[in-house]
Protein backbone atom coordinates (compact mmCIF):
# COMPACT_ATOMS: atom_id res chain seq x y z
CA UNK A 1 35.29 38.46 55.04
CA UNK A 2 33.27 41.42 54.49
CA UNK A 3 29.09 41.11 55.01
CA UNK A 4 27.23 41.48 51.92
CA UNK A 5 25.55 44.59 51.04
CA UNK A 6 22.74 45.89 48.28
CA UNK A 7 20.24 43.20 47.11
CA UNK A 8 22.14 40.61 48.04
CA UNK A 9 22.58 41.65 52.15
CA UNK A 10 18.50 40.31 52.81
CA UNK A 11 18.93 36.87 54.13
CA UNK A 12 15.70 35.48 51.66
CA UNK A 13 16.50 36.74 48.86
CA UNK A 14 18.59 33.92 47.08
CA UNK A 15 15.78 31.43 48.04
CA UNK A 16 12.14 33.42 47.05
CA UNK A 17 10.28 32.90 43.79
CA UNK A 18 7.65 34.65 42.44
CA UNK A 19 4.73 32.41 42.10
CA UNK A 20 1.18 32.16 40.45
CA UNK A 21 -0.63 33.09 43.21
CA UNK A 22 1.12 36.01 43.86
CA UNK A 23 0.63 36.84 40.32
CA UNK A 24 -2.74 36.47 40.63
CA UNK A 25 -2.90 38.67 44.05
CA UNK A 26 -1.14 41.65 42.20
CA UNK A 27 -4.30 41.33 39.03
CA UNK A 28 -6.73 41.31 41.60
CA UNK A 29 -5.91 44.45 43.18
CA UNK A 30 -5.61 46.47 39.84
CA UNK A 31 -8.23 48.74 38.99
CA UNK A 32 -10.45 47.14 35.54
CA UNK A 33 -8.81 50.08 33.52
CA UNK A 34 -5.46 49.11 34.43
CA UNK A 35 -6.44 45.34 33.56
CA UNK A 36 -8.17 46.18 30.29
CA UNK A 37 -4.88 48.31 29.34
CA UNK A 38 -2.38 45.30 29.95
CA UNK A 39 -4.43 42.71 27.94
CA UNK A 40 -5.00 45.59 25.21
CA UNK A 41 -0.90 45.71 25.23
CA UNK A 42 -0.30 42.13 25.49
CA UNK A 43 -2.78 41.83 22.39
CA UNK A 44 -0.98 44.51 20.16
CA UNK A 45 2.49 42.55 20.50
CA UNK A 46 1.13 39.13 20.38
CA UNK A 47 -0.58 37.72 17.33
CA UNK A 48 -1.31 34.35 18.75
CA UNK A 49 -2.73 35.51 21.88
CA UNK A 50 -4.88 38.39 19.48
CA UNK A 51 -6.58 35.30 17.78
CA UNK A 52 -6.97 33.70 19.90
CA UNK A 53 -8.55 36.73 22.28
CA UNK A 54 -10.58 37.59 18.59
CA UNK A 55 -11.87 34.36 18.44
CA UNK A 56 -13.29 34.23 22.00
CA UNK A 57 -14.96 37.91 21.30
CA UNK A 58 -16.69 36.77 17.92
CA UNK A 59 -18.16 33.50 19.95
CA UNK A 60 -20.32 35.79 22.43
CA UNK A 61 -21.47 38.76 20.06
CA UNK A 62 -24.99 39.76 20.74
CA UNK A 63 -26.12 39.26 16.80
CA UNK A 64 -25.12 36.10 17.08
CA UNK A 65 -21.44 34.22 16.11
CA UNK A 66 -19.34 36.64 14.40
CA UNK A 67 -18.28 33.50 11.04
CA UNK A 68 -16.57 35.85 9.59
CA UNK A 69 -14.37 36.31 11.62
CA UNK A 70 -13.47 32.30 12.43
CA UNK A 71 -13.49 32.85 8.48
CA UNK A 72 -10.33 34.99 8.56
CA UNK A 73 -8.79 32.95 11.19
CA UNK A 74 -9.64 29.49 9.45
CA UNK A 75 -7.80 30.95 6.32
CA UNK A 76 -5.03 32.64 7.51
CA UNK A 77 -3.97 29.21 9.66
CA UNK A 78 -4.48 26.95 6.79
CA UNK A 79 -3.22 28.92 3.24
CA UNK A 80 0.28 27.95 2.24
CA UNK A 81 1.97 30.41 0.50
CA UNK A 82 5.32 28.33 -0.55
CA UNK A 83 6.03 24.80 0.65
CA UNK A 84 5.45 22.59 4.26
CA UNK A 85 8.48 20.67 5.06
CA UNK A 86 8.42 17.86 6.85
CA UNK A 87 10.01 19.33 10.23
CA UNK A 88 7.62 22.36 9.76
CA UNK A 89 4.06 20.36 9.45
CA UNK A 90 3.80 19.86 13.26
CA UNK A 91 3.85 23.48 14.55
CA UNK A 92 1.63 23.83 10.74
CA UNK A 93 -0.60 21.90 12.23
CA UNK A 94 -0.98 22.81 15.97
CA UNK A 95 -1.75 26.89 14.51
CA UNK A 96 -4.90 25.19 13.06
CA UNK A 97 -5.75 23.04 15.55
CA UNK A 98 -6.12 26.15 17.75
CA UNK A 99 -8.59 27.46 15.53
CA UNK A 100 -10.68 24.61 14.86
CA UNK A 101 -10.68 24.13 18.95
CA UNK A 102 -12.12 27.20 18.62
CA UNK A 103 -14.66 26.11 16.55
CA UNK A 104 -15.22 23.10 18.78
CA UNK A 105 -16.01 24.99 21.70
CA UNK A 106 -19.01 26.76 19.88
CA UNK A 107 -20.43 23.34 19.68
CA UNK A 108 -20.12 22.97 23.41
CA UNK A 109 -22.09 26.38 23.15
CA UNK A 110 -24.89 25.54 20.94
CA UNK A 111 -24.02 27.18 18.16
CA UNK A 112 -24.10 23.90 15.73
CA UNK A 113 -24.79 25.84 12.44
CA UNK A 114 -22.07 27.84 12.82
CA UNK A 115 -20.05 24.80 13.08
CA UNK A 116 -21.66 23.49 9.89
CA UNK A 117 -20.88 26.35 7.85
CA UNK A 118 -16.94 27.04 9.02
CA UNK A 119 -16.54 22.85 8.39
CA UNK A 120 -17.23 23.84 5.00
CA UNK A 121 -15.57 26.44 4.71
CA UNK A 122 -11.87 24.44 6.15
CA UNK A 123 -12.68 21.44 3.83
CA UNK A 124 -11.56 23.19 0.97
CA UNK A 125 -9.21 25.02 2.51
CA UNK A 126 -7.45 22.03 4.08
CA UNK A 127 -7.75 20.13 0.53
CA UNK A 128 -5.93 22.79 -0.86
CA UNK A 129 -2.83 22.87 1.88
CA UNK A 130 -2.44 19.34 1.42
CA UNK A 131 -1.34 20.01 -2.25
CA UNK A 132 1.71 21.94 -0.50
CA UNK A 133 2.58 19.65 2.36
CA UNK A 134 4.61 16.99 3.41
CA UNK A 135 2.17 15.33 5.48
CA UNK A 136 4.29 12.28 5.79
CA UNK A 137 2.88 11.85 9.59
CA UNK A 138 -0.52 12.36 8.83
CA UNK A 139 -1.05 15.51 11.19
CA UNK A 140 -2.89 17.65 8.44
CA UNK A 141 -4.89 14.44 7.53
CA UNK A 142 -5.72 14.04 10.90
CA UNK A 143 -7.02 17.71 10.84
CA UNK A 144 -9.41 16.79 7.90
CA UNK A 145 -10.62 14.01 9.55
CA UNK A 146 -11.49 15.76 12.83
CA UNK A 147 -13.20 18.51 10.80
CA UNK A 148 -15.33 16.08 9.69
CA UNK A 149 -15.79 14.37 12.68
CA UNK A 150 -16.64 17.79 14.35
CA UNK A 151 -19.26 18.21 11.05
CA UNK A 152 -21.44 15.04 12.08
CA UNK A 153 -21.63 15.71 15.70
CA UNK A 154 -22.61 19.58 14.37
CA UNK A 155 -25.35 17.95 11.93
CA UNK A 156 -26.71 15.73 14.98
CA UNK A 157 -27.15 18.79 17.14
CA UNK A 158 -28.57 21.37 14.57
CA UNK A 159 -30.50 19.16 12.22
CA UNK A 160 -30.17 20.75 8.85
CA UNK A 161 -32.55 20.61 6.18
CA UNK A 162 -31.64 17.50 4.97
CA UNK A 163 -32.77 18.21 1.63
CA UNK A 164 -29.85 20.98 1.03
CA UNK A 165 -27.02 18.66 2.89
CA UNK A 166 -27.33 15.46 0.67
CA UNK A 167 -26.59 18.50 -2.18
CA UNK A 168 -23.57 19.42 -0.09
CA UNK A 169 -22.40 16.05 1.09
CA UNK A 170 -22.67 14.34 -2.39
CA UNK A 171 -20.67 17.49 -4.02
CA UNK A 172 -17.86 17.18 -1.88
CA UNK A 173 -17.95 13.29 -2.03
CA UNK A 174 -17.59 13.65 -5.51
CA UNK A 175 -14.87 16.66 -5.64
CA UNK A 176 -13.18 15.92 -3.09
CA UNK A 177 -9.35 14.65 -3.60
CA UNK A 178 -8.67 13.33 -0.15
CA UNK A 179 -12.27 11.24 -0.24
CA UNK A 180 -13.90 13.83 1.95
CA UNK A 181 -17.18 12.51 3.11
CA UNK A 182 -16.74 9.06 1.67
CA UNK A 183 -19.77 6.64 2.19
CA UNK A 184 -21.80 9.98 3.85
CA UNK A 185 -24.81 8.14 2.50
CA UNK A 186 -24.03 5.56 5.06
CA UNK A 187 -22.63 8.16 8.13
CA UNK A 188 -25.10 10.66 7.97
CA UNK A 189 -28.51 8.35 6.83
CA UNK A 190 -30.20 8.96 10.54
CA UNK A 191 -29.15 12.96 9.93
CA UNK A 192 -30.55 13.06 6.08
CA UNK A 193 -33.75 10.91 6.77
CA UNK A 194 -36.21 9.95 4.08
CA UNK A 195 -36.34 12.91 2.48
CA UNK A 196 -32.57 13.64 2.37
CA UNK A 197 -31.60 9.91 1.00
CA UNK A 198 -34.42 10.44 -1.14
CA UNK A 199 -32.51 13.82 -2.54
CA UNK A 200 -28.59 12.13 -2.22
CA UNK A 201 -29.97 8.82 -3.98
CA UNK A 202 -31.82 10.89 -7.05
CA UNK A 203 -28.93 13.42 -7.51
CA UNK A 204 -25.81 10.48 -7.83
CA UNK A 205 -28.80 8.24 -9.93
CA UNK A 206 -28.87 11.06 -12.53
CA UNK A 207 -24.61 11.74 -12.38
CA UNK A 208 -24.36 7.80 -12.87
CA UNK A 209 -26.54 7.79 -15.14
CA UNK A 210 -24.59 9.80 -17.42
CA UNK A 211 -21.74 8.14 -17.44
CA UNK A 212 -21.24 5.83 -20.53
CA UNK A 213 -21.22 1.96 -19.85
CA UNK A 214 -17.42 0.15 -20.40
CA UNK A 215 -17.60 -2.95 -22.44
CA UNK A 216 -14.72 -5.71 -21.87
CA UNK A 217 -11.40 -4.59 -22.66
CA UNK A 218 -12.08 -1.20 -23.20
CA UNK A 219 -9.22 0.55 -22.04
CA UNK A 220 -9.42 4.00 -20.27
CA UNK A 221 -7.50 6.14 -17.53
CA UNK A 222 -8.66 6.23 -14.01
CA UNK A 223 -11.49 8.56 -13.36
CA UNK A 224 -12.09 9.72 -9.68
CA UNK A 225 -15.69 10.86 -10.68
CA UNK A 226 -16.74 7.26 -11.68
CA UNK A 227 -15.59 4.94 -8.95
CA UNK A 228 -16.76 7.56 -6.52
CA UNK A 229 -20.12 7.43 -8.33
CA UNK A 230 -19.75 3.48 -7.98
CA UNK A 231 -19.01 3.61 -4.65
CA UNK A 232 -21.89 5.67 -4.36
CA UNK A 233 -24.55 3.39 -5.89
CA UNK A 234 -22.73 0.09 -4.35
CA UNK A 235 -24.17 1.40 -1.25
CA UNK A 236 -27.43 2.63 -2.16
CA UNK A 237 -28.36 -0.67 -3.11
CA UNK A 238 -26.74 -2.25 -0.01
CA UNK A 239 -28.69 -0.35 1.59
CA UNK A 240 -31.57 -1.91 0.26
CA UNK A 241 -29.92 -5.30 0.55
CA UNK A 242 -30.48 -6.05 -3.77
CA UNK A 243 -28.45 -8.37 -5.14
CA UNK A 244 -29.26 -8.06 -7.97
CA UNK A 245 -28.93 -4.04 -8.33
CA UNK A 246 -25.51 -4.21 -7.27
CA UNK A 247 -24.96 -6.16 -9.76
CA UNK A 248 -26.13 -3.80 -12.19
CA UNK A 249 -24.14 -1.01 -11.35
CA UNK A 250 -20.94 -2.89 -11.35
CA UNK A 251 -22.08 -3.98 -14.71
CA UNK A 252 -21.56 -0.71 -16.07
CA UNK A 253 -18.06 -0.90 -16.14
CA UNK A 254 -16.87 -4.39 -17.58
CA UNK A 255 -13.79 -3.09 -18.67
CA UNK A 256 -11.27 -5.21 -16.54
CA UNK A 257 -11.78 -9.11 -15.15
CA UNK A 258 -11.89 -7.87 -11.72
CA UNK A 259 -15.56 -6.84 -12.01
CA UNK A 260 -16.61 -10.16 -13.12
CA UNK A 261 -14.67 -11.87 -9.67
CA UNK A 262 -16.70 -9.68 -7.70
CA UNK A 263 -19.89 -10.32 -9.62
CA UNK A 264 -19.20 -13.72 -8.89
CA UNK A 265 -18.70 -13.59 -5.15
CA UNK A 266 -21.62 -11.78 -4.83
CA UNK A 267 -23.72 -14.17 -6.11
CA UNK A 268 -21.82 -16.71 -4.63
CA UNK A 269 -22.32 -14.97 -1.10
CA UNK A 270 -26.09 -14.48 -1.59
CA UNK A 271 -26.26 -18.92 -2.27
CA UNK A 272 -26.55 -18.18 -5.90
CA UNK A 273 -23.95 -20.70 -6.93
CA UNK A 274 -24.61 -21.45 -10.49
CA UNK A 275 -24.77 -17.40 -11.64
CA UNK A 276 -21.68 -16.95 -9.81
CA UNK A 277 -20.03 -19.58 -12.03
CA UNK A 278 -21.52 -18.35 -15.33
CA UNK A 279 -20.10 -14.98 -14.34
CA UNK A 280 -16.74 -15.73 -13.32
CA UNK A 281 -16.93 -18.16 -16.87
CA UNK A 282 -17.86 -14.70 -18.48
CA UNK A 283 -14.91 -13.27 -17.20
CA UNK A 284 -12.45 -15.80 -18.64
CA UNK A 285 -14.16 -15.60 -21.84
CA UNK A 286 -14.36 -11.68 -22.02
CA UNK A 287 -10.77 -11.39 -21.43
CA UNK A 288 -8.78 -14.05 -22.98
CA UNK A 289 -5.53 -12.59 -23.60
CA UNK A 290 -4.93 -11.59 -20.15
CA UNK A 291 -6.87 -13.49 -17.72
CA UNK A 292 -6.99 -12.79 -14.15
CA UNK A 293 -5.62 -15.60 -12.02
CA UNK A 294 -8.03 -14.99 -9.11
CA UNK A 295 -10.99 -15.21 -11.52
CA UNK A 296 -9.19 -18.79 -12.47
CA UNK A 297 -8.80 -19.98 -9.27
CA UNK A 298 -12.44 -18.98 -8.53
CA UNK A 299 -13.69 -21.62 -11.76
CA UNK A 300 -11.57 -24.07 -10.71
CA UNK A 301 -12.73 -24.21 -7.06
CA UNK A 302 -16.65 -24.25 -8.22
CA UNK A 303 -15.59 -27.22 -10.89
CA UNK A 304 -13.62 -28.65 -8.23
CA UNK A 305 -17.22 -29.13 -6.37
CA UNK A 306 -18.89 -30.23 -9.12
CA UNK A 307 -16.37 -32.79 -10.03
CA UNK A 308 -15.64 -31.49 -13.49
CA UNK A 309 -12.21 -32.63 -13.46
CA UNK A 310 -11.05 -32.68 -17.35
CA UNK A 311 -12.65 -28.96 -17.51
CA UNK A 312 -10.04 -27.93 -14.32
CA UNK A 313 -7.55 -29.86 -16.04
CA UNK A 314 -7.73 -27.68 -19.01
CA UNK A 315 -7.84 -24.50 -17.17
CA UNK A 316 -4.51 -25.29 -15.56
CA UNK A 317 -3.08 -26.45 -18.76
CA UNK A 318 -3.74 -23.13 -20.02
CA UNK A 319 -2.48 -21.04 -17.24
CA UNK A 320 0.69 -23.64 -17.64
CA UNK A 321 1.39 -22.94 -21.37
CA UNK A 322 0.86 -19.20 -20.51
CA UNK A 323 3.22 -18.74 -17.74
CA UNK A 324 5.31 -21.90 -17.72
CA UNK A 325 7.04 -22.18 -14.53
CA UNK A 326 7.69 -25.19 -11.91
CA UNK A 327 4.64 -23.99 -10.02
CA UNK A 328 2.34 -24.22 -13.32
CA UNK A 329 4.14 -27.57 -13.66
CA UNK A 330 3.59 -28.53 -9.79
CA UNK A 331 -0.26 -27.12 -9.95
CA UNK A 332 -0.48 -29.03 -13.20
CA UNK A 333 0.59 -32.74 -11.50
CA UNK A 334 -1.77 -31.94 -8.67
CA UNK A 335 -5.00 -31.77 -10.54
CA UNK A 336 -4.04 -34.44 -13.12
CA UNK A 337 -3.00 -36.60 -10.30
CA UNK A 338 -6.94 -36.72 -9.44
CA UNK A 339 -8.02 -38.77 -12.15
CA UNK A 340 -4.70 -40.98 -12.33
CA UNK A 341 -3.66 -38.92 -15.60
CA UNK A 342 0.02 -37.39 -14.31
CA UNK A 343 1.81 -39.49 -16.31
CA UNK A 344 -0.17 -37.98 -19.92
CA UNK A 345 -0.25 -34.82 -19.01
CA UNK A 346 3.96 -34.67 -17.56
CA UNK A 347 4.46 -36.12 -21.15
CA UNK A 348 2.67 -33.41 -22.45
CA UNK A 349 3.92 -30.72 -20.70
CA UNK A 350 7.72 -31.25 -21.26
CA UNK A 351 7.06 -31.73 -24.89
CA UNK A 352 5.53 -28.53 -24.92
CA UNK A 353 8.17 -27.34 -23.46
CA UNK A 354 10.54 -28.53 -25.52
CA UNK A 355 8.94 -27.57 -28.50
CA UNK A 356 8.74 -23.84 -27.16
CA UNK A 357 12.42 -24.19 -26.87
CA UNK A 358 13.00 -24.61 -30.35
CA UNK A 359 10.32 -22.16 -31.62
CA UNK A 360 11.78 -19.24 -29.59
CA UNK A 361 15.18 -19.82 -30.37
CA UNK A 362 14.81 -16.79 -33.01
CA UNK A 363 13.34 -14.41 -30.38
CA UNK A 364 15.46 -11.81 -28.85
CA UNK A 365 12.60 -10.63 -26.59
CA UNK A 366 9.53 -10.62 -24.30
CA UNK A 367 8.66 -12.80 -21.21
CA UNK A 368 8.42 -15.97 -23.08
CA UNK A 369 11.92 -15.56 -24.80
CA UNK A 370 13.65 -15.25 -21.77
CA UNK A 371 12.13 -18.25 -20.58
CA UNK A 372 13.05 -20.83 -23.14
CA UNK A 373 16.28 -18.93 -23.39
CA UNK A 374 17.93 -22.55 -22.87
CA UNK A 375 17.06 -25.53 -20.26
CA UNK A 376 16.58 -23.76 -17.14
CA UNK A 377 12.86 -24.58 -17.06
CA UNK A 378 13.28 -28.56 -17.79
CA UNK A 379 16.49 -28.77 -15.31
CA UNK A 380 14.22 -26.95 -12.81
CA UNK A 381 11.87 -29.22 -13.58
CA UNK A 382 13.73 -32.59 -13.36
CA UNK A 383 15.36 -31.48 -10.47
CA UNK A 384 12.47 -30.93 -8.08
CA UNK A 385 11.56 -34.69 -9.49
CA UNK A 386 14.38 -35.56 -7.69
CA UNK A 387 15.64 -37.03 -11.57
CA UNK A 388 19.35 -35.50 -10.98
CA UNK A 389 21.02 -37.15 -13.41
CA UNK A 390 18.62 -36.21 -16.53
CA UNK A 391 18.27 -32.68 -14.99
CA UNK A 392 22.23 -32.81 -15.58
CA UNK A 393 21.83 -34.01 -19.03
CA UNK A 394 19.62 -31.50 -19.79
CA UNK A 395 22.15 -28.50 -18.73
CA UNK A 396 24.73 -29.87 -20.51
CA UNK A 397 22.57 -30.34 -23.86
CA UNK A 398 21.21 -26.89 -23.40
CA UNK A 399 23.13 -24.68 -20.61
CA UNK A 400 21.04 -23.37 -17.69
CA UNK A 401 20.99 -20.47 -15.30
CA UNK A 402 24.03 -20.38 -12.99
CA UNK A 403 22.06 -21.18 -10.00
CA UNK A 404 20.48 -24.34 -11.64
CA UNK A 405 24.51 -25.27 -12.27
CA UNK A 406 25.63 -24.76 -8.61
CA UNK A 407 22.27 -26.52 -7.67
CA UNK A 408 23.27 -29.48 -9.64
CA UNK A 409 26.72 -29.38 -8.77
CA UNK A 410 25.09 -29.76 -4.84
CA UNK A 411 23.27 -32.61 -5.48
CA UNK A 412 26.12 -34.32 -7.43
CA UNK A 413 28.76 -33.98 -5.35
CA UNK A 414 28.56 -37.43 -3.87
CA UNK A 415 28.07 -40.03 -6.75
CA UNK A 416 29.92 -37.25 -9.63
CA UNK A 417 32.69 -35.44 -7.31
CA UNK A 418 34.60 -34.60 -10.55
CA UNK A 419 31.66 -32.56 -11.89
CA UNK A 420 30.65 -30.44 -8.82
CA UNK A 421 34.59 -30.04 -8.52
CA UNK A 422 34.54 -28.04 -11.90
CA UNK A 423 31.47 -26.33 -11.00
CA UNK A 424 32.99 -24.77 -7.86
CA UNK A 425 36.15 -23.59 -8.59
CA UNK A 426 34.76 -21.86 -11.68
CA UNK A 427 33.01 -19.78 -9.24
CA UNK A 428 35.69 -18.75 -6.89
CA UNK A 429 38.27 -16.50 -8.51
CA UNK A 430 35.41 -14.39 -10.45
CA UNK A 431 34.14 -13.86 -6.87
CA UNK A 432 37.15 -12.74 -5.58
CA UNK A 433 37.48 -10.19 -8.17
CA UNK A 434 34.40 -8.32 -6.99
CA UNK A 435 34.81 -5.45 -4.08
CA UNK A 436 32.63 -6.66 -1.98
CA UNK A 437 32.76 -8.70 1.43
CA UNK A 438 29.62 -10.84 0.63
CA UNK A 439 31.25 -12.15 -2.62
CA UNK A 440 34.15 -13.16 -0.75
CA UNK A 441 32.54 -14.91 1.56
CA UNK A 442 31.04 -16.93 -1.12
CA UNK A 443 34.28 -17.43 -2.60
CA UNK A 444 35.74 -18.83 0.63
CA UNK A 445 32.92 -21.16 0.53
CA UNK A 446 33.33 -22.40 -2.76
CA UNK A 447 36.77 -23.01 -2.01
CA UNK A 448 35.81 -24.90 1.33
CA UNK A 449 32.98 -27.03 -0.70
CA UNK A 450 36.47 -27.64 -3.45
CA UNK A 451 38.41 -28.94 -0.49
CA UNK A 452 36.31 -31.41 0.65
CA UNK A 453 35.92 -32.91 -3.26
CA UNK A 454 39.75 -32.14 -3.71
CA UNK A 455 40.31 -34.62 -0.51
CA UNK A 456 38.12 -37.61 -1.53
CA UNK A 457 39.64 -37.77 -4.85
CA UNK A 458 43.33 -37.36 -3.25
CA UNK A 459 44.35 -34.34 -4.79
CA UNK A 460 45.24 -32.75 -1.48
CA UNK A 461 48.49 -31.61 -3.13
CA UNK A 462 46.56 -29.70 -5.63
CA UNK A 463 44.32 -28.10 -3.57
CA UNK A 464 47.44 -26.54 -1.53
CA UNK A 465 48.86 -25.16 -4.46
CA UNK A 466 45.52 -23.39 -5.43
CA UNK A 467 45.19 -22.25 -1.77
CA UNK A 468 48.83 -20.66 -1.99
CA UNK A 469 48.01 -19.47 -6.00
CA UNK A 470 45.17 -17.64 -4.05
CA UNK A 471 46.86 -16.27 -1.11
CA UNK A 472 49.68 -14.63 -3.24
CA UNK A 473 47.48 -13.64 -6.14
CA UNK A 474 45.00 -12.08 -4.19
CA UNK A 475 47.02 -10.96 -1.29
CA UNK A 476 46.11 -7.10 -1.83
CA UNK A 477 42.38 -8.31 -1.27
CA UNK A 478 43.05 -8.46 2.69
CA UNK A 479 39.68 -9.42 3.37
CA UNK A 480 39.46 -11.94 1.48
CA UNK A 481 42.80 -13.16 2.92
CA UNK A 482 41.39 -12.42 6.51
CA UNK A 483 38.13 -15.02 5.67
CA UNK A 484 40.53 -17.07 3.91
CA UNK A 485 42.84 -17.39 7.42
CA UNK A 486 39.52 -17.72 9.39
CA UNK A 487 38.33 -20.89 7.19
CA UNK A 488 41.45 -22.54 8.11
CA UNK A 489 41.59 -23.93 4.98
């Protein structure tokens, strides 16, 4: 064979690689115009590497930090014009985590009130991206909360007059649509100091005081503005450690039951048992209609300890006639079974039921209608008594729900094999008419539950006709026929 020749004929030449330091060797021995020229070149074809080389420039300038510029750079990396997809948000995100590095790094530097001021400026910027971004992942959340993280730590090092940033902190807090700055009064109290809670505390007093008080049952859309202003004012007077002047600010908006619960546990927190009662009472009163079954279960627990039994007992028989169900009917026994009473108040309750039964035979809708529909409710009933055979009675007086049927036809199987028999195969071939593996299944069951009955009564002929009235009936259905082989019926 012939010897190689050209670039190939040098005996290191397949093997050497061009590293770093070599790199490095070759920079160091170019003149500062040549350097100056490549970076200049590099800069003109490269946007990234131009902001990022802008960036740097504006940190050291002699007047001081160029803002505007991280201005320009904070905007152009955040504005959306269009739509973030989902794939997109990632490399979204890491082109304005480059800049707010950036901005990081002027921290490092001293430069805190720059910092301040370009937070503020990104906050609206990023509030306004998120309106056109899938941020499913968070990354762009993630963003806003390390702006504000990198906003404290700014505020710690420069000190700001704390008079002008409670103005700034509560106007975001309150504008904001992603809860920027949420509880600042709390994160940024050693920053403000007595002067600046003293400004934050006076500015949301006079917004919260403009807000109109809500009565009970006053009905109004959800306004951002007012539970931040109650968040707000919660935690001034946390702060304070009142009671009592939490109290009244959650008082100005009685519109919905919930406010009374948490009246209640206040003053059931601060050892204040007997005006956490008469609130939570107030609650039940306020909203009778619709009452809120936490607020319930709060009266019921402070009667409980004052062993007012007959007043529980009538709270539970209203929450039973409200929303009968068998755990109304199973809360019911319990607290009637305290004072030996089950057996008047059972009585009571399936008359009631009865007689709903017969009054709502006429309506064709609403919760209630589709409850007394028929028996379900007493068969339920009489069936988790264990009383099988007047549960039975009952469905076939007044029909029940298909799974109250198969239920009974479970449970009668041993003493009333004739009955559950019926029950079954009425199930199977309807089953077997569906497209779908998971009703077949269930038919195959039925049948297997039919077999069993079919055997004890000797009908063992019959059931071997049905099988084969299946098999060639159904025989296009080969799934079925495949669980039907499997069962070994």
């Amino acid at each position: 064979a012939n010897p190689p020749t050209g670039a190939d004929s040098h005996p290191r030449s397949r093997s050497s690689v061009t590293t770093m330091q070599a790199v490095q060797q070759y920079l160091e021995q170019q003149d500062h115009a040549s350097l100056v020229k490549l970076i200049v070149d590099r800069t003109l074809k490269d946007a990234d590497w131009r902001e990022q080389l802008l960036l740097k420039v504006a940190a050291v300038q002699p007047q001081g930090v160029d803002r505007k510029t991280f201005q320009r750079a904070l905007k152009s990396a955040i504005t959306i014009r269009g739509y973030v997809e989902y794939h997109e948000v990632k490399g979204y995100a890491r082109s304005v985590e480059k800049v707010l590095d950036a901005i990081a790094h002027l921290l490092d530097d001293g430069h805190a009130e720059a910092v301040i001021e370009l937070c503020e400026y990104a906050i609206p910027l990023l509030e306004a991206a998120m309106q056109s971004i899938d941020d499913s992942n968070g990354y762009v959340g993630a963003l806003l909360a390390q702006v504000q993280t990198l906003h404290h730590r700014a505020c710690e090092q420069a000190k700001p007059d704390p008079i002008a940033l409670a103005q700034r902190l509560l106007e975001f807090e309150l504008t904001s649509s992603f809860e920027v700055f949420y509880g600042a009064v709390d994160t940024y109290a050693a920053i403000l100091g007595e002067s600046g809670l003293h400004c934050y505390r006076k500015l949301a007093e006079a917004d919260w005081a403009a807000l109109p008080p809500l009565s009970p049952g006053q009905r109004t859309s959800f306004d951002s503005k007012r539970w931040r202003l109650s968040q707000i004012m919660e935690t001034l007077a946390r702060q304070r450690g009142d009671v009592d002047a939490i109290v009244a600010i959650k008082q100005h908006d009685l519109s919905n039951s919930r406010t009374y619960l948490q009246i209640a546990a206040l003053y059931q927190e601060a050892g204040q048992a007997r005006r956490a009662l008469e609130w939570a009472e107030a609650g039940l009163k306020a909203f009778p209609d619709r009452p809120d079954s936490q607020l319930r279960a709060f009266v019921v627990a402070a009667y409980h300890q004052q062993g007012r039994f007959e007043d529980v007992l009538a709270i539970v028989w209203s929450e039973f006639t409200e929303l009968p169900s068998l755990s109304t009917f199973q809360k019911l026994k319990a607290e009637a079974e305290r004072s030996q009473q089950w057996a008047t108040w059972r009585d009571r309750a399936i008359a009631h039921i009865r007689q709903q039964i017969k009054h709502t035979k006429q309506q064709k809708q609403g919760m209630l209608a589709f409850t007394y529909r028929d028996h379900s409710l007493l068969v339920e009933l009489l069936l988790w008594e264990g009383n099988t055979e007047a549960a039975w009675q009952e469905a076939k007086t007044g029909g029940c729900s298909k799974q109250l049927w198969l239920q009974l036809a479970d449970q009668r199987q041993h003493d009333h094999p004739e009955d559950s028999l019926s029950l079954y195969m009425n199930e199977i071939e309807p089953l077997i008419q569906q497209t779908d593996n998971k009703a077949y299944a269930k038919a195959v069951d039925f049948l297997t539950k039919a077999r069993s009955l079919m055997l004890r009564l000797e009908l063992r002929s019959q059931f071997e006709q049905y099988r084969e009235y299946l098999r060639s009936t159904y025989k296009a259905k080969r799934n079925f026929i495949k669980l039907l082989n499997e069962a070994a019926l």
